[in-house]
C-alpha atoms as a PDB file:
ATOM      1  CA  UNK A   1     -69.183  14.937 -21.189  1.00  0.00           C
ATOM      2  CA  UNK A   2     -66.246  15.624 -18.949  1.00  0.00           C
ATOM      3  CA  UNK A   3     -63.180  17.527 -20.407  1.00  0.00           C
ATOM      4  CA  UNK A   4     -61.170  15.274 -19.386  1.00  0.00           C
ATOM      5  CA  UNK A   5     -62.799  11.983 -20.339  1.00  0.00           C
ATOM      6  CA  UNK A   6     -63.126  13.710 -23.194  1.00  0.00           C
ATOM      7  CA  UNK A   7     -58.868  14.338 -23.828  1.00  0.00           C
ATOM      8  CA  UNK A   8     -58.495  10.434 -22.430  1.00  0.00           C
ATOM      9  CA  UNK A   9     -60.822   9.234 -24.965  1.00  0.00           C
ATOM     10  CA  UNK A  10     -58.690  11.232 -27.566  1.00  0.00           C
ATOM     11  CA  UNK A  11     -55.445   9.904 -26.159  1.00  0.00           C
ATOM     12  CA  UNK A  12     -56.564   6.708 -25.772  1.00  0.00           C
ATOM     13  CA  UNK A  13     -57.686   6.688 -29.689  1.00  0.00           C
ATOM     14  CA  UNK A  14     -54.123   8.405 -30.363  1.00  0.00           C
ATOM     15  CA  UNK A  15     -52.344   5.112 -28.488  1.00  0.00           C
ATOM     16  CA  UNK A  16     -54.229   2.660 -30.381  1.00  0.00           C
ATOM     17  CA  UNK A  17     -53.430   4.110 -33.454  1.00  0.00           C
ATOM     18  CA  UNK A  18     -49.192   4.414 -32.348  1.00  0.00           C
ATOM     19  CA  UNK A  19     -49.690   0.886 -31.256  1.00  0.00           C
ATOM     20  CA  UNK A  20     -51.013  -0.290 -34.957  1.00  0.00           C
ATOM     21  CA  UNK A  21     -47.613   1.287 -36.518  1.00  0.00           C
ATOM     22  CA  UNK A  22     -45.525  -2.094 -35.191  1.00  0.00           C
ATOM     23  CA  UNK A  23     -47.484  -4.848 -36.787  1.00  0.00           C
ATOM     24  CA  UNK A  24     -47.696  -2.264 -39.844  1.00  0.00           C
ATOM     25  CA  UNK A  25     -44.018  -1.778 -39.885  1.00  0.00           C
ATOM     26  CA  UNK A  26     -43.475  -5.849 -39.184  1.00  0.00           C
ATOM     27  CA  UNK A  27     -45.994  -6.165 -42.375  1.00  0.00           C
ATOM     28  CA  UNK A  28     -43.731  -4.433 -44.466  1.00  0.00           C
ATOM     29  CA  UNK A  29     -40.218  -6.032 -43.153  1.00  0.00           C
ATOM     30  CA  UNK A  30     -42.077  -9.153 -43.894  1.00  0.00           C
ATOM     31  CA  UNK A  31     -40.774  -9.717 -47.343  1.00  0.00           C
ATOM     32  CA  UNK A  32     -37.537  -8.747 -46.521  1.00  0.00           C
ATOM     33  CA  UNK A  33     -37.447 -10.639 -43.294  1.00  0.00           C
ATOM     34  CA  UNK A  34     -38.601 -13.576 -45.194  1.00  0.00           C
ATOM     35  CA  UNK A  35     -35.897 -13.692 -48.240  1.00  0.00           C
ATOM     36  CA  UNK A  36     -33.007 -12.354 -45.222  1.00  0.00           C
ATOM     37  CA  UNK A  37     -34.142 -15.995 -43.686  1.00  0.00           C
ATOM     38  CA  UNK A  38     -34.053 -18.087 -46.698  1.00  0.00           C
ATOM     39  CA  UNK A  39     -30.756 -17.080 -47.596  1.00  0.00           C
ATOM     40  CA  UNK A  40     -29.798 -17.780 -44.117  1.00  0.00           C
ATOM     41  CA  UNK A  41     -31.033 -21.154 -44.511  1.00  0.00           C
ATOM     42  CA  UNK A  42     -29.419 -21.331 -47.857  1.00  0.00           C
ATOM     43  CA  UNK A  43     -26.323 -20.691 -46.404  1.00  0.00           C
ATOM     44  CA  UNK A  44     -26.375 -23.360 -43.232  1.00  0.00           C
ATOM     45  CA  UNK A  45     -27.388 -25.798 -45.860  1.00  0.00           C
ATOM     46  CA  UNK A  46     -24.470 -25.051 -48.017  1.00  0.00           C
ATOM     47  CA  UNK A  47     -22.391 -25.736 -44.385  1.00  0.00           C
ATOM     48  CA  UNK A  48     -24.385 -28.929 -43.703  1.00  0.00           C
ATOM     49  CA  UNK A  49     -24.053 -30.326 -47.356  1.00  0.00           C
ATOM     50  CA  UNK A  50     -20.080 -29.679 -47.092  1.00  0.00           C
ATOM     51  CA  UNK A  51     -19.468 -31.473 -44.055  1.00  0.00           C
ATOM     52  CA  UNK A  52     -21.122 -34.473 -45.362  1.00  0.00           C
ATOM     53  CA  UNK A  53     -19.171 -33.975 -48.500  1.00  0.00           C
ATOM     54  CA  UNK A  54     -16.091 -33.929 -46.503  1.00  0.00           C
ATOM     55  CA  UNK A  55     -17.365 -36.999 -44.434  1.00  0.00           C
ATOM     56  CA  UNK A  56     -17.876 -39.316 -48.114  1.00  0.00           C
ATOM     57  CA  UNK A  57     -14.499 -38.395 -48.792  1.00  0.00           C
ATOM     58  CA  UNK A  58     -12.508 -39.231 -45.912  1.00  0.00           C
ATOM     59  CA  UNK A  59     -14.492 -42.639 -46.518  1.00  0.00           C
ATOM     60  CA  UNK A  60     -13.732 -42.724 -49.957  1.00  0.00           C
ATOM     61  CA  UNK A  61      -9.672 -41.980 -49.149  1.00  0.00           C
ATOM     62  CA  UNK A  62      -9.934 -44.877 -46.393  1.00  0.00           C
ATOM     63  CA  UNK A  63     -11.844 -47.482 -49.114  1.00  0.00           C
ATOM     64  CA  UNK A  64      -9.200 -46.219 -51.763  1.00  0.00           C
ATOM     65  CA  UNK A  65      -6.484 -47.480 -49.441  1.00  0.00           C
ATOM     66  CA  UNK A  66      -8.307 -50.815 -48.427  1.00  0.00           C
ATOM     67  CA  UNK A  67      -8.283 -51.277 -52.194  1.00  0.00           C
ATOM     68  CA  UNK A  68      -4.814 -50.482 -53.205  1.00  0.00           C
ATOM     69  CA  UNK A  69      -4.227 -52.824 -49.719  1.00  0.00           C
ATOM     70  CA  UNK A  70      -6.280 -56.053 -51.367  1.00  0.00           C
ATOM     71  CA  UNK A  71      -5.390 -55.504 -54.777  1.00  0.00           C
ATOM     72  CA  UNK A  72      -1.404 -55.707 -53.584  1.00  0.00           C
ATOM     73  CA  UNK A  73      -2.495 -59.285 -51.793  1.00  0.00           C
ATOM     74  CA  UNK A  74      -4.274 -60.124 -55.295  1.00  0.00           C
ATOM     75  CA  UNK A  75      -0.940 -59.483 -57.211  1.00  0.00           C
ATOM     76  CA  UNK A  76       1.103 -61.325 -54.162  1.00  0.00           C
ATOM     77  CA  UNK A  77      -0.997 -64.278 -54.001  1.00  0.00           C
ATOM     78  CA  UNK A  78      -0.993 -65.098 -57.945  1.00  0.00           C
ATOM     79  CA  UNK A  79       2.677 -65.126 -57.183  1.00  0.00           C
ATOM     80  CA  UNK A  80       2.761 -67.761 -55.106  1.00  0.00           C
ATOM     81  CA  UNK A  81       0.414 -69.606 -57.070  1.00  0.00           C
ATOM     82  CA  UNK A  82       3.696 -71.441 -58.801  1.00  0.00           C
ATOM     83  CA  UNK A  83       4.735 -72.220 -55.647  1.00  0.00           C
ATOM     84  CA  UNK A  84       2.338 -74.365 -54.115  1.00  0.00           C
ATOM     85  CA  UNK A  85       2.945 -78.179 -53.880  1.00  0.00           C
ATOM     86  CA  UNK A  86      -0.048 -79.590 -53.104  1.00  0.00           C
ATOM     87  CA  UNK A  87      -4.077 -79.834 -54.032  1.00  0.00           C
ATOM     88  CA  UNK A  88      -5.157 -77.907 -50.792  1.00  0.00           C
ATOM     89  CA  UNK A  89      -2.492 -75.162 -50.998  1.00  0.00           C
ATOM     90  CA  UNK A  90      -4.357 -74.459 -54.038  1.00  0.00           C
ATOM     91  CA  UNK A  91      -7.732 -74.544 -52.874  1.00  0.00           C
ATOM     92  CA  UNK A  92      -6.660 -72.389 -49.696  1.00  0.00           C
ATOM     93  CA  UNK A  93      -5.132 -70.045 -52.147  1.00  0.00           C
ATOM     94  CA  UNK A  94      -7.966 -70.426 -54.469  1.00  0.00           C
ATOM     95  CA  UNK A  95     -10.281 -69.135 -51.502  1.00  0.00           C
ATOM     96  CA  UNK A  96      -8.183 -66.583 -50.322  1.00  0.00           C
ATOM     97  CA  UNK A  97      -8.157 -65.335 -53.701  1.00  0.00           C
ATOM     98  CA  UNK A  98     -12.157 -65.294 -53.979  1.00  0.00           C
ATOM     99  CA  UNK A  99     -12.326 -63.715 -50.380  1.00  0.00           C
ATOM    100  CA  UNK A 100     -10.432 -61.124 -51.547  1.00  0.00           C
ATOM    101  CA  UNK A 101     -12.106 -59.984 -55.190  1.00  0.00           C
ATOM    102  CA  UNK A 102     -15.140 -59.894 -53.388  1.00  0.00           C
ATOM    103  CA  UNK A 103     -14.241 -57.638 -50.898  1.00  0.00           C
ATOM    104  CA  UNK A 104     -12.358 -55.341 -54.168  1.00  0.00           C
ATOM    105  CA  UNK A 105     -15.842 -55.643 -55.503  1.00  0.00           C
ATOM    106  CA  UNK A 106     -17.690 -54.574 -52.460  1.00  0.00           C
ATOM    107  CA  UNK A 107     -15.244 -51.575 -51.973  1.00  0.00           C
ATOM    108  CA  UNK A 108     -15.563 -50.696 -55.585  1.00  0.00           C
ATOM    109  CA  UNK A 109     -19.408 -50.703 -54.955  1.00  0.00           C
ATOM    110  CA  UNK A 110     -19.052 -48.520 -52.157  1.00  0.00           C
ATOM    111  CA  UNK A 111     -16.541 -46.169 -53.607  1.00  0.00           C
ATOM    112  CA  UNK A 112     -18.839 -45.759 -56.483  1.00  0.00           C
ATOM    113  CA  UNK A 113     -21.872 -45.331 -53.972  1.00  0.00           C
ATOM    114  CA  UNK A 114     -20.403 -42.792 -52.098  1.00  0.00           C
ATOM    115  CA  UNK A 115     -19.140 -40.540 -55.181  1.00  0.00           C
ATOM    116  CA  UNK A 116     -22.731 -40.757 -56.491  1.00  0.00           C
ATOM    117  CA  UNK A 117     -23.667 -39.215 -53.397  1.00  0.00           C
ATOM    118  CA  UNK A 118     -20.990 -36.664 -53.480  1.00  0.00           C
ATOM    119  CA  UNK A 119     -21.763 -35.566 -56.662  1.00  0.00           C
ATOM    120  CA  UNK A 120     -25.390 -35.496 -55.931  1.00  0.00           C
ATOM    121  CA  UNK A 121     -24.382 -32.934 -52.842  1.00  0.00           C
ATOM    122  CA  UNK A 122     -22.258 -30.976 -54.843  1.00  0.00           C
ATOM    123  CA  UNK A 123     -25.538 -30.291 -56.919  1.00  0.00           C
ATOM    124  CA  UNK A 124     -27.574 -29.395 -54.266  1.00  0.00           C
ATOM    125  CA  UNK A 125     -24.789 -27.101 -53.742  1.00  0.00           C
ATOM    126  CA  UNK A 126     -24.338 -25.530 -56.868  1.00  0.00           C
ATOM    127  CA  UNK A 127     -28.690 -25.241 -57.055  1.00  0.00           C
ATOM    128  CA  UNK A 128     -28.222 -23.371 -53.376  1.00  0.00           C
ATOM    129  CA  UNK A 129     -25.452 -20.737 -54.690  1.00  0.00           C
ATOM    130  CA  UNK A 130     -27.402 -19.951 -57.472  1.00  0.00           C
ATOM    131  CA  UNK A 131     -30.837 -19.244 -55.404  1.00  0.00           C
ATOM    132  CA  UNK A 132     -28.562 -17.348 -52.950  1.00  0.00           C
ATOM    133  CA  UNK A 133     -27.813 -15.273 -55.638  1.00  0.00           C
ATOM    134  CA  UNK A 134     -30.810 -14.987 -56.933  1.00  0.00           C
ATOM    135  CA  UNK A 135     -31.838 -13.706 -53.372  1.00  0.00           C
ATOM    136  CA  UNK A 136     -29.683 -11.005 -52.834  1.00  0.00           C
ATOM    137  CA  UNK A 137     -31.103  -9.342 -56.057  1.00  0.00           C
ATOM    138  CA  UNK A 138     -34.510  -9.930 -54.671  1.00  0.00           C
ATOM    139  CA  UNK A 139     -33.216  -8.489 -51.318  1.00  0.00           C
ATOM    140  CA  UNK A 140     -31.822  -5.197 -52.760  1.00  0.00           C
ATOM    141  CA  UNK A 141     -35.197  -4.534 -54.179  1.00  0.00           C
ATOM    142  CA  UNK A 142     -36.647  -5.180 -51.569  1.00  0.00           C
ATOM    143  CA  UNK A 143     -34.497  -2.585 -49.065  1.00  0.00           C
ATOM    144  CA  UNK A 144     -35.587   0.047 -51.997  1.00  0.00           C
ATOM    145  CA  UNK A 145     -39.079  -1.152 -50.859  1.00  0.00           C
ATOM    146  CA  UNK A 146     -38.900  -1.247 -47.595  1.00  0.00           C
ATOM    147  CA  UNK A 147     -37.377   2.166 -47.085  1.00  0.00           C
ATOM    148  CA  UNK A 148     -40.226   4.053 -49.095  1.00  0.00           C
ATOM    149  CA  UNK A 149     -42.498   2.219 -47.469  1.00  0.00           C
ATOM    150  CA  UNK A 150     -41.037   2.824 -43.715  1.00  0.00           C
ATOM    151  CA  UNK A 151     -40.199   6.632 -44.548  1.00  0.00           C
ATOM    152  CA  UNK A 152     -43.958   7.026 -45.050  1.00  0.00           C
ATOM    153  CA  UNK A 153     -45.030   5.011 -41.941  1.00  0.00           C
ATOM    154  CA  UNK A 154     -43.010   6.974 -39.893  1.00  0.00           C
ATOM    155  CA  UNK A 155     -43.657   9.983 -41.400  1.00  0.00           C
ATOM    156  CA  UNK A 156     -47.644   8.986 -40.400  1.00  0.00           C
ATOM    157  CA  UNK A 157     -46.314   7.649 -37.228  1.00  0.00           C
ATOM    158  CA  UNK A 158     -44.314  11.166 -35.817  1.00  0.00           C
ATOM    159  CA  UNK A 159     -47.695  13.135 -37.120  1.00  0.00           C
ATOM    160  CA  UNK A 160     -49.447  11.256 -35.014  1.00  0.00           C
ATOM    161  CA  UNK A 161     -46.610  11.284 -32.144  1.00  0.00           C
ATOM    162  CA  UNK A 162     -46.800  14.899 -31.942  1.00  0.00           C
ATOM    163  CA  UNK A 163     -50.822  15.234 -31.689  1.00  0.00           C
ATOM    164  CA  UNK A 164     -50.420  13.090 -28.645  1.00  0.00           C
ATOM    165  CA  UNK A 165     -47.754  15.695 -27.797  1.00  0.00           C
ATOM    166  CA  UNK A 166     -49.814  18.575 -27.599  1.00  0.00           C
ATOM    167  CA  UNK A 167     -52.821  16.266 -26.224  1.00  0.00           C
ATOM    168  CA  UNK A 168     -51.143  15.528 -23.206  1.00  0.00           C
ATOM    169  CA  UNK A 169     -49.490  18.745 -22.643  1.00  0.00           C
ATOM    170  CA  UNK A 170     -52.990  20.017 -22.181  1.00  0.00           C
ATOM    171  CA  UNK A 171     -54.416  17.040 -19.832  1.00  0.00           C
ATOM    172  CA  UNK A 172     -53.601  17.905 -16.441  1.00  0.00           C
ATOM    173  CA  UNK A 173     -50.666  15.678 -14.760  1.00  0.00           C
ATOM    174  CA  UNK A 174     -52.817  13.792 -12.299  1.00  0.00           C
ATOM    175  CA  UNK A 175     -55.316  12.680 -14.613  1.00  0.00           C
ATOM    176  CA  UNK A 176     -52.353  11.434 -17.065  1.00  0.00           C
ATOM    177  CA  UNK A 177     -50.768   9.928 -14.714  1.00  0.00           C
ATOM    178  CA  UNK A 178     -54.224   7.966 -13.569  1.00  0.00           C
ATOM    179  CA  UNK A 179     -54.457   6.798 -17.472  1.00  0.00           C
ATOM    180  CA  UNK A 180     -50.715   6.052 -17.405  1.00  0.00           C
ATOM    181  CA  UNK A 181     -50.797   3.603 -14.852  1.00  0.00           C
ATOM    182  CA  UNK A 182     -54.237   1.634 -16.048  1.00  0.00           C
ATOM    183  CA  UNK A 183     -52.308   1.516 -19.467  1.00  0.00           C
ATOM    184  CA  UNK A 184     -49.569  -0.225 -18.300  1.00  0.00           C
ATOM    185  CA  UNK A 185     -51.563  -3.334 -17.352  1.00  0.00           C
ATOM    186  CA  UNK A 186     -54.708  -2.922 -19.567  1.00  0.00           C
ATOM    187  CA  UNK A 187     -52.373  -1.900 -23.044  1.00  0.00           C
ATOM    188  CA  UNK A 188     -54.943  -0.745 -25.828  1.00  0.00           C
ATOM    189  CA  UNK A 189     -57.813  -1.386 -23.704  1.00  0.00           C
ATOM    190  CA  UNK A 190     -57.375   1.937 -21.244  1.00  0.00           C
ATOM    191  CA  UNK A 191     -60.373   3.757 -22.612  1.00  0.00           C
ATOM    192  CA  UNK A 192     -63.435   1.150 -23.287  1.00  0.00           C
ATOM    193  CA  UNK A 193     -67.047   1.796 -24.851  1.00  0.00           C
ATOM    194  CA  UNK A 194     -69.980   0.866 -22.633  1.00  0.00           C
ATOM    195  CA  UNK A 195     -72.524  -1.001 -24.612  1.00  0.00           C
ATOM    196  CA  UNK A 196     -76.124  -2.452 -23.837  1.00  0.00           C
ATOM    197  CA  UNK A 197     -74.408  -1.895 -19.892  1.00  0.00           C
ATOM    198  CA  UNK A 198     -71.387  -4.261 -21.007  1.00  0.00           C
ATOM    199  CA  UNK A 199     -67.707  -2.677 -19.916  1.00  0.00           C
ATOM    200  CA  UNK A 200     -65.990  -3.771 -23.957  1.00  0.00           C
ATOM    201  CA  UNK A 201     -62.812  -4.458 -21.665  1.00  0.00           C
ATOM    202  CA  UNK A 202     -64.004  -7.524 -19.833  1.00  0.00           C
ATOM    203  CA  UNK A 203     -67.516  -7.793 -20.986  1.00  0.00           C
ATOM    204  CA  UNK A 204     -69.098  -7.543 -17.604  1.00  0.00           C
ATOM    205  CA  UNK A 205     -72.315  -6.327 -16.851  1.00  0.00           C
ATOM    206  CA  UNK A 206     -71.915  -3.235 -15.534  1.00  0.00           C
ATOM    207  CA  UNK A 207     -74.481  -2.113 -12.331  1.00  0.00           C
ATOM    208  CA  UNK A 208     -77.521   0.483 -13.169  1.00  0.00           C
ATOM    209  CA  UNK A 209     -75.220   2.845 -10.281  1.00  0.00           C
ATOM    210  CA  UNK A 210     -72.272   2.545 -12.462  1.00  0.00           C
ATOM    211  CA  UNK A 211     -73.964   2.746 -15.787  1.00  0.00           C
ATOM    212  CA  UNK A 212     -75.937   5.508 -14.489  1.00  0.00           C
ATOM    213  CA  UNK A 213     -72.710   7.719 -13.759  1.00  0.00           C
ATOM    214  CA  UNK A 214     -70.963   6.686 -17.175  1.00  0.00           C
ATOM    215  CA  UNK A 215     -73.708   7.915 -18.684  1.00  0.00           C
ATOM    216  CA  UNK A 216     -74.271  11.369 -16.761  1.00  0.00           C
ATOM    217  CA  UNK A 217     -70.463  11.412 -18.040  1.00  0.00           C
ATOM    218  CA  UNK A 218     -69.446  13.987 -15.078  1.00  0.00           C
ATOM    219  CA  UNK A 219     -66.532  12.569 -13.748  1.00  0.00           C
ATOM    220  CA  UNK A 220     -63.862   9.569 -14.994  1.00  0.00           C
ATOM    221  CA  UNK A 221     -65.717   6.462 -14.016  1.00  0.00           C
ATOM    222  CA  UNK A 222     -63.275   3.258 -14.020  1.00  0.00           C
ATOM    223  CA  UNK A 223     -64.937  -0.697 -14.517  1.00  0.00           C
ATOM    224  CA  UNK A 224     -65.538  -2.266 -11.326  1.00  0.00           C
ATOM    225  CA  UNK A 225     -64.310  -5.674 -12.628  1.00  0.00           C
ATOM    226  CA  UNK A 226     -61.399  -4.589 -15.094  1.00  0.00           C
ATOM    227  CA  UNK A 227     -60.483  -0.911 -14.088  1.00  0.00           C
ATOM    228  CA  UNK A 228     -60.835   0.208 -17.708  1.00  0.00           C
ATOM    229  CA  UNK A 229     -61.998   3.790 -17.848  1.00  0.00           C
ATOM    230  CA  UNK A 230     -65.456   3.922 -19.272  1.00  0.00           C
ATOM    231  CA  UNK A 231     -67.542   5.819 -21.647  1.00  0.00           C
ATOM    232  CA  UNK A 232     -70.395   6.101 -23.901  1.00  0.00           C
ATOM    233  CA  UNK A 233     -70.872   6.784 -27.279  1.00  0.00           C
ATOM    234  CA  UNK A 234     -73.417   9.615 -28.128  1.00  0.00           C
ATOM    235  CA  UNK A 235     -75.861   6.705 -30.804  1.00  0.00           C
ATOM    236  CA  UNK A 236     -75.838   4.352 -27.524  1.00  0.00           C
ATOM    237  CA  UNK A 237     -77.268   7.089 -25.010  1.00  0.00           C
ATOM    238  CA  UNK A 238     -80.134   7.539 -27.858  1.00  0.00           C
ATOM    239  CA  UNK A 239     -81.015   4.065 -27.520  1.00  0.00           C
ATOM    240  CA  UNK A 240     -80.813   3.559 -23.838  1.00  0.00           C
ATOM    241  CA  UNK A 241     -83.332   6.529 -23.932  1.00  0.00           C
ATOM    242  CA  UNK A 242     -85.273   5.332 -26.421  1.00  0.00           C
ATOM    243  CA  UNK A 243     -85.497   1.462 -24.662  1.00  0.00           C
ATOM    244  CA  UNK A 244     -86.343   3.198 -21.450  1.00  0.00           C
ATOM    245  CA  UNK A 245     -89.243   5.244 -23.132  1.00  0.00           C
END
């Protein structure tokens, strides 16, 4: 096989591996992400739940003084109620009077409703507070965590770093620059197996010209449909040989 297919093979096994570190390292922030949101939450609920506590109680102050405001007219009206002369001065009174306790009864109900509902609120708040603190216990253990864990991923990761170091400091430029650019478009996929004359980067059939050269493995032969660099494995030129025969 060429040398150099060879060292992009390598590299390209080398990149693959790099590029597994950051799901690995989002795997691990993953619990910590997780409780860092639900506190968050926590938090914006706590906001939410206090506005509409404020809200019931700026209704409650205005229903508090539309009470004070009909029970005054109660006590003024059964004042005049020795006053009046005639049968429907009475009644009129008598109405006004009625009017009026039901609306004292309808803000009473509505007082009463909306303290049920601040108290219910001020629950929710208290239950929030006390899973935020429960959290940020659950958060410091899981820094400890996270930091073992991360010091030994990146301790894997810079081993790895510096074989592709001394990989490509060996490849000549021109030939790292070729696998640079197809890398930038094609990702992982730079370096792709040939199997049963399939290209594993698009899954094209492959021609018996091309196949022919990826197998004689001579020089760096690229995908005609996907311009992945192509190779193949040692076990697959055995059975190629062995179909042919």
């Amino acid at each position: 096989m060429n040398k150099h297919l060879k060292q992009l093979i390598e590299l390209s096994e080398l990149d693959k591996t790099l590029d597994d570190f950051l799901p690995e390292e989002e795997r691990v922030n993953g619990a910590l992400n997780a409780l860092t949101e639900e506190q968050n939450r926590a938090k914006r609920q706590i906001e939410e739940t206090e506005a509409v506590i404020a809200e019931n109680r700026a209704k409650i102050v205005k229903h508090e003084a539309h009470l004070a405001e009909q029970s005054d007219r109660l006590a003024q009206r059964s004042k005049k109620s020795g006053d009046l002369k005639t049968e429907r001065e009475v009644k009129a009174l008598s109405l006004e009077e009625d009017i009026a306790r039901e609306q004292v009864s309808f803000i009473n109900e509505e007082i009463a409703r909306l303290q049920n509902i601040e108290d219910e609120q001020k629950a929710k708040i208290d239950k929030l507070k006390t899973r935020i603190i429960e959290i940020e216990s659950q958060v410091g253990e899981a820094k400890k965590q996270n930091s073992d864990a991360l010091a030994a991923l990146n301790e894997k990761r810079s081993a790895v770093a510096a074989q592709k170091e001394k990989l490509v400091a060996e490849i000549p430029q021109k030939v790292f620059g070729f696998y640079t650019r197809i890398r930038r478009w094609a990702g992982a996929r730079v370096v792709v197996p040939v199997k049963k004359q399939a290209c594993y980067g698009c899954f094209m059939k492959i021609s018996d010209k091309v196949y022919s050269e990826v197998i004689a493995s001579q020089e760096i032969v690229t995908c005609p449909s996907c311009g992945c660099i192509l190779y193949v494995k040692e076990d697959e030129k055995v059975e190629d040989t062995k179909a042919a025969a």
